[in-house]
N, C-alpha and C. Protein backbone atom coordinates (compact mmCIF):
# COMPACT_ATOMS: atom_id res chain seq x y z
N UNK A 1 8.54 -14.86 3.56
CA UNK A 1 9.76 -14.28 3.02
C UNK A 1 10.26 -13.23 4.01
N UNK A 2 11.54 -13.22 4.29
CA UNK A 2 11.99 -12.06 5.04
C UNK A 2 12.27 -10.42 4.77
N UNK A 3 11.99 -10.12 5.78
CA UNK A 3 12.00 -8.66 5.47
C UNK A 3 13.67 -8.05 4.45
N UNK A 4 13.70 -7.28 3.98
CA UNK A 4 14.48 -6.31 3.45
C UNK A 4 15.57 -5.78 4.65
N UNK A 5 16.30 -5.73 5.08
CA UNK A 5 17.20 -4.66 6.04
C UNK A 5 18.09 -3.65 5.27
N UNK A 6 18.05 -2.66 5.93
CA UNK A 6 18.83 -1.20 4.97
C UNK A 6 19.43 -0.63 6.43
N UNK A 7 20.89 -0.46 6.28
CA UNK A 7 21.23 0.27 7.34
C UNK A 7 21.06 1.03 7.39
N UNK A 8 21.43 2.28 8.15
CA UNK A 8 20.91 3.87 8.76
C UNK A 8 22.01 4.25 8.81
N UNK A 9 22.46 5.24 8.20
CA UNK A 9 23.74 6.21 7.99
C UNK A 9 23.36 7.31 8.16
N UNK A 10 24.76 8.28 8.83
CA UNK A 10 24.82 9.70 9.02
C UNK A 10 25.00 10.21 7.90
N UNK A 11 25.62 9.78 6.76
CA UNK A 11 26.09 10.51 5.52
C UNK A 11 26.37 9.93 4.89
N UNK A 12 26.16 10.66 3.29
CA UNK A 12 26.81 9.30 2.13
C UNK A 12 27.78 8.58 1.99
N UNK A 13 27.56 7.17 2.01
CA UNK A 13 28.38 6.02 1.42
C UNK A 13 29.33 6.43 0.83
N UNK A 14 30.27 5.41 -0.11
CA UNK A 14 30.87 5.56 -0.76
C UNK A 14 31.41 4.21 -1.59
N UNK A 15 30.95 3.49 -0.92
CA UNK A 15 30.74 1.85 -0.99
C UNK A 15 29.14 1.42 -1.57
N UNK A 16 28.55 2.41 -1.58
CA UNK A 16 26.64 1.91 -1.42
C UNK A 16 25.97 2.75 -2.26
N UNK A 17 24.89 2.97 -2.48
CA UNK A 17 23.71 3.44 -3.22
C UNK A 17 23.06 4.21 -1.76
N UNK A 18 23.14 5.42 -1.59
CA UNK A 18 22.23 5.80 -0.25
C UNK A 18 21.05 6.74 -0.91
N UNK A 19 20.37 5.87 -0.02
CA UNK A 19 18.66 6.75 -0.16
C UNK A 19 18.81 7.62 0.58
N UNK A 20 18.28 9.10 0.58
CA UNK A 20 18.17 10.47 1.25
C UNK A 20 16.92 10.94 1.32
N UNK A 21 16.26 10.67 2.62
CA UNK A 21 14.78 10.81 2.72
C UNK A 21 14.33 12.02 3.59
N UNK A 22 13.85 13.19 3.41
CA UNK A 22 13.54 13.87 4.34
C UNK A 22 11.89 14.54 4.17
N UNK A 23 11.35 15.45 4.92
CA UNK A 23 10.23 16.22 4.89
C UNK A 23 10.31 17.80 4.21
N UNK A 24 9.41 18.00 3.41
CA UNK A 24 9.36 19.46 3.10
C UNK A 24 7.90 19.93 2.93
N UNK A 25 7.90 21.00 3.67
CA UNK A 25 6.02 21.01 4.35
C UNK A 25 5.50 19.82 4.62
N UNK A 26 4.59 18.91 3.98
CA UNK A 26 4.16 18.20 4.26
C UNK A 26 3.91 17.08 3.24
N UNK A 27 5.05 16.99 2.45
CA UNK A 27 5.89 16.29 1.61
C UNK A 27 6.98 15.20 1.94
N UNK A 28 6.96 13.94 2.30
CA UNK A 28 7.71 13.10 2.31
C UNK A 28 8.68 13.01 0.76
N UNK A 29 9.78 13.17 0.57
CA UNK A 29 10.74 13.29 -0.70
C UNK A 29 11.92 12.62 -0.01
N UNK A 30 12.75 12.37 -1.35
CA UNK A 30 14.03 11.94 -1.54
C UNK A 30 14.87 11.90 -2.53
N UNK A 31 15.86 11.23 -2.38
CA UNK A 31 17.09 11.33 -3.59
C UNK A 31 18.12 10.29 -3.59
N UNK A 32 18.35 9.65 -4.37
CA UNK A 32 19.45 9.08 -4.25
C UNK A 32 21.24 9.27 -4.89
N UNK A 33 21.60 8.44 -4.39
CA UNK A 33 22.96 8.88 -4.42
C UNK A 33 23.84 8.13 -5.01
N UNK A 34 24.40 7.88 -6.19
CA UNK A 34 25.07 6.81 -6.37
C UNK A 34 26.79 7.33 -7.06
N UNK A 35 27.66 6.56 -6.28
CA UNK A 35 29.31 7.29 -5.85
C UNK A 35 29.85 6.44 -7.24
N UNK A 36 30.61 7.35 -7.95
CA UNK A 36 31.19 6.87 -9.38
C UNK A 36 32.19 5.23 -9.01
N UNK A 37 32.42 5.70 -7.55
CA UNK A 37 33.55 4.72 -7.69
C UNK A 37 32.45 3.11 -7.91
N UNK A 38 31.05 2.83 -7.69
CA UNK A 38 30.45 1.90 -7.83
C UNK A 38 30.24 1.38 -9.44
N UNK A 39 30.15 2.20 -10.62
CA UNK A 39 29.96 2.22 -11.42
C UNK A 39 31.30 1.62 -12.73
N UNK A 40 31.83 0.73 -12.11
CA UNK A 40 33.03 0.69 -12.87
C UNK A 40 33.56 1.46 -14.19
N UNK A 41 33.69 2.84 -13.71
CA UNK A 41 34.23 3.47 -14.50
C UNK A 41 33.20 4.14 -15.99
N UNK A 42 31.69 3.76 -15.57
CA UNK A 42 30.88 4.54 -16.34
C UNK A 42 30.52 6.07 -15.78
N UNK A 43 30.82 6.26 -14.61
CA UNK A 43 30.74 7.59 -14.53
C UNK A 43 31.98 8.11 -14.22
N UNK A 44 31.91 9.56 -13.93
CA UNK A 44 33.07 10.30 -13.91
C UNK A 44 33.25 11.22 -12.65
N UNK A 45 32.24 10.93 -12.00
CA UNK A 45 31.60 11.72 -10.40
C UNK A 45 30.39 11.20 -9.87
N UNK A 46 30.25 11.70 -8.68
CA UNK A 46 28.90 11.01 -7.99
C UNK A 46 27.80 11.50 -8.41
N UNK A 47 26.84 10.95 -8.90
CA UNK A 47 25.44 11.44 -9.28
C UNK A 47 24.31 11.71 -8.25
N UNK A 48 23.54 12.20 -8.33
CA UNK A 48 22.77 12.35 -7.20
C UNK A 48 21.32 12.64 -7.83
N UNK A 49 20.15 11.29 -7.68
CA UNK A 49 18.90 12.12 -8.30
C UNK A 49 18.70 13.55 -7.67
N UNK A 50 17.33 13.96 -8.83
CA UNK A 50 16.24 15.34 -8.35
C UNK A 50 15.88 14.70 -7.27
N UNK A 51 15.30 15.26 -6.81
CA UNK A 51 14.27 15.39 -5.44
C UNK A 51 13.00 14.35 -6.43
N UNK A 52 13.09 13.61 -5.19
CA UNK A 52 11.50 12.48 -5.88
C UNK A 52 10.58 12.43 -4.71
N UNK A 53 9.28 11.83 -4.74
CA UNK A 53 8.34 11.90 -3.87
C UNK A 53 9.40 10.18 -2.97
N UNK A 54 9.01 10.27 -1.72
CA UNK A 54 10.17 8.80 -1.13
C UNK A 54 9.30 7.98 -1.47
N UNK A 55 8.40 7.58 -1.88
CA UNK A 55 8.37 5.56 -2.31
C UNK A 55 8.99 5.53 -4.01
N UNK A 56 8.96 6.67 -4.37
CA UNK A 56 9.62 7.01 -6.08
C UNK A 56 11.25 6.59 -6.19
N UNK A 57 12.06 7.35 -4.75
CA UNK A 57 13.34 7.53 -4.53
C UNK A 57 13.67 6.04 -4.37
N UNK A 58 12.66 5.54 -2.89
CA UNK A 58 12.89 4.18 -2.51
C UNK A 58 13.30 2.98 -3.62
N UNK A 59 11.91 3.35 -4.81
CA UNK A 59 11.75 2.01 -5.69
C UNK A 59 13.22 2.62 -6.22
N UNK A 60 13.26 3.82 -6.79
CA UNK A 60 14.51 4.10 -7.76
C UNK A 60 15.57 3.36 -7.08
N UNK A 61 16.04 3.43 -5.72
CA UNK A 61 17.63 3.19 -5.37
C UNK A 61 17.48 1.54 -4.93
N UNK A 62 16.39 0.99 -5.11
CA UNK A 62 16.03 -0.21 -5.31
C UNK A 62 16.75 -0.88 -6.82
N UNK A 63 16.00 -0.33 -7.88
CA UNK A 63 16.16 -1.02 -8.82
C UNK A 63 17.48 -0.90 -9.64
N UNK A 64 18.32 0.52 -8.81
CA UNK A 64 19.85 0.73 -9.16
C UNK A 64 20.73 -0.25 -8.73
N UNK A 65 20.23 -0.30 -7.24
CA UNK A 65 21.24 -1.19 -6.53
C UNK A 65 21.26 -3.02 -7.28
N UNK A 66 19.79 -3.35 -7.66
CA UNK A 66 19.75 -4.63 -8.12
C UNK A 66 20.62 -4.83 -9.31
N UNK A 67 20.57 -3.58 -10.27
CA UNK A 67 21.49 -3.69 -11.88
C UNK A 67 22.59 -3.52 -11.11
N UNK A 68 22.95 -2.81 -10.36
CA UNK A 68 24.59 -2.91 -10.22
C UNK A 68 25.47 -3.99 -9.00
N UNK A 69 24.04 -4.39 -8.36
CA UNK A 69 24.82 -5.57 -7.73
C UNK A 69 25.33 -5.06 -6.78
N UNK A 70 24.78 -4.10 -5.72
CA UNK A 70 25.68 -3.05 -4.44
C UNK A 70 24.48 -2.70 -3.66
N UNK A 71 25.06 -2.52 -2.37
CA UNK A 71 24.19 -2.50 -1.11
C UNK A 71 23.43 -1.17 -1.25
N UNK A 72 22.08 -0.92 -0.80
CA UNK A 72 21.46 0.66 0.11
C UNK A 72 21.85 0.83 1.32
N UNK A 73 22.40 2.09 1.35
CA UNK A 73 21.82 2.16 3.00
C UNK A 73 21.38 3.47 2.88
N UNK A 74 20.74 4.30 3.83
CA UNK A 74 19.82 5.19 4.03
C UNK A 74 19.73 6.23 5.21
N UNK A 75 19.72 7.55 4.56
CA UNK A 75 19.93 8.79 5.59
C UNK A 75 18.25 9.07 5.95
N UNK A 76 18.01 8.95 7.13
CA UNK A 76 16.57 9.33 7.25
C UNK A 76 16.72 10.10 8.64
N UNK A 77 17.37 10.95 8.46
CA UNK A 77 17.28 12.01 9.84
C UNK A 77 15.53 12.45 10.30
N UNK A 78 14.75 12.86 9.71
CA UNK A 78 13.37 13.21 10.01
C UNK A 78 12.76 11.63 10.33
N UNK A 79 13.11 10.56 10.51
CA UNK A 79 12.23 9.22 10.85
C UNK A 79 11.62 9.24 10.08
N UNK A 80 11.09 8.78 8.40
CA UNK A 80 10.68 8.76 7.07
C UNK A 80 10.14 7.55 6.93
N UNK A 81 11.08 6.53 7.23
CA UNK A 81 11.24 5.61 6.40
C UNK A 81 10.20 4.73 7.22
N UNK A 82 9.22 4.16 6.01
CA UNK A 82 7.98 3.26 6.06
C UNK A 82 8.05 1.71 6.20
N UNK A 83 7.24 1.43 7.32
CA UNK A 83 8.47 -0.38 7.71
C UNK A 83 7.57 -1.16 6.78
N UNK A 84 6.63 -0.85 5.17
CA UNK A 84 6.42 -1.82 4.41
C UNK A 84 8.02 -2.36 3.74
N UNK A 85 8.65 -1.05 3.87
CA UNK A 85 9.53 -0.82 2.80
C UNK A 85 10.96 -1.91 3.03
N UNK A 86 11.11 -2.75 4.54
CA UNK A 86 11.92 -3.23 5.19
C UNK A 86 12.33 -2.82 6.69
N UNK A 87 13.19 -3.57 7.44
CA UNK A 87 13.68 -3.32 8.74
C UNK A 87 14.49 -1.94 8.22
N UNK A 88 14.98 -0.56 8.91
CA UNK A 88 15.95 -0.20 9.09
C UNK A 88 16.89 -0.25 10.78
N UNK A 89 17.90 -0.49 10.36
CA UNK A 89 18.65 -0.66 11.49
C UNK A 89 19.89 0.38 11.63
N UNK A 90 20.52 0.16 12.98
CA UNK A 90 21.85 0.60 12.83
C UNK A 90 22.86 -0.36 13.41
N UNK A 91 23.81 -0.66 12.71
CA UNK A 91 24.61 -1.75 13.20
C UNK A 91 25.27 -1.69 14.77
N UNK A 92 25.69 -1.92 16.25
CA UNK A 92 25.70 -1.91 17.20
C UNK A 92 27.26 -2.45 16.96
N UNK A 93 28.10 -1.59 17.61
CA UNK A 93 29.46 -1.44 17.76
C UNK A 93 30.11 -2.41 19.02
């Protein structure tokens, strides 16, 4: 079966579900992000989880994106992200 691919973004989507993965002490965490305009009109602004441990955040913006039928992509400025989890890439202009 093929791997997963998640692009690599500078900043939140607005089109997507973005995972937000960074370090704190020696804490891998994250958050996700999901932009009202994805939600047909069930929300009223962009939501943004708490702070989660990142394979917590990961599965979470996993199993959002599957109910709503919309892409991840993913801010990992500190290099976070674990290649069980899929390829990350950046698309080449």
């Amino acid at each position: 079966m093929p791997k997963n691919r998640f692009e690599k973004v500078d900043e939140t989507q607005n089109d997507a579900i973005t995972l937000t993965l960074w370090k704190e002490e020696e804490k891998k965490l994250g958050s996700v992000n999901c932009p009202a305009a994805l939600s047909e009109g069930k929300l009223t602004s962009d939501v943004t989880s708490d702070k989660l441990p990142a394979k917590d955040a990961y599965r979470s913006a996993i199993r959002l994106a599957n109910t709503m039928k919309v892409p991840i992509v993913v801010m990992d400025p500190q290099e976070l992200w674990e290649a069980e989890w899929g390829d990350l890439y950046r698309p080449v202009d």
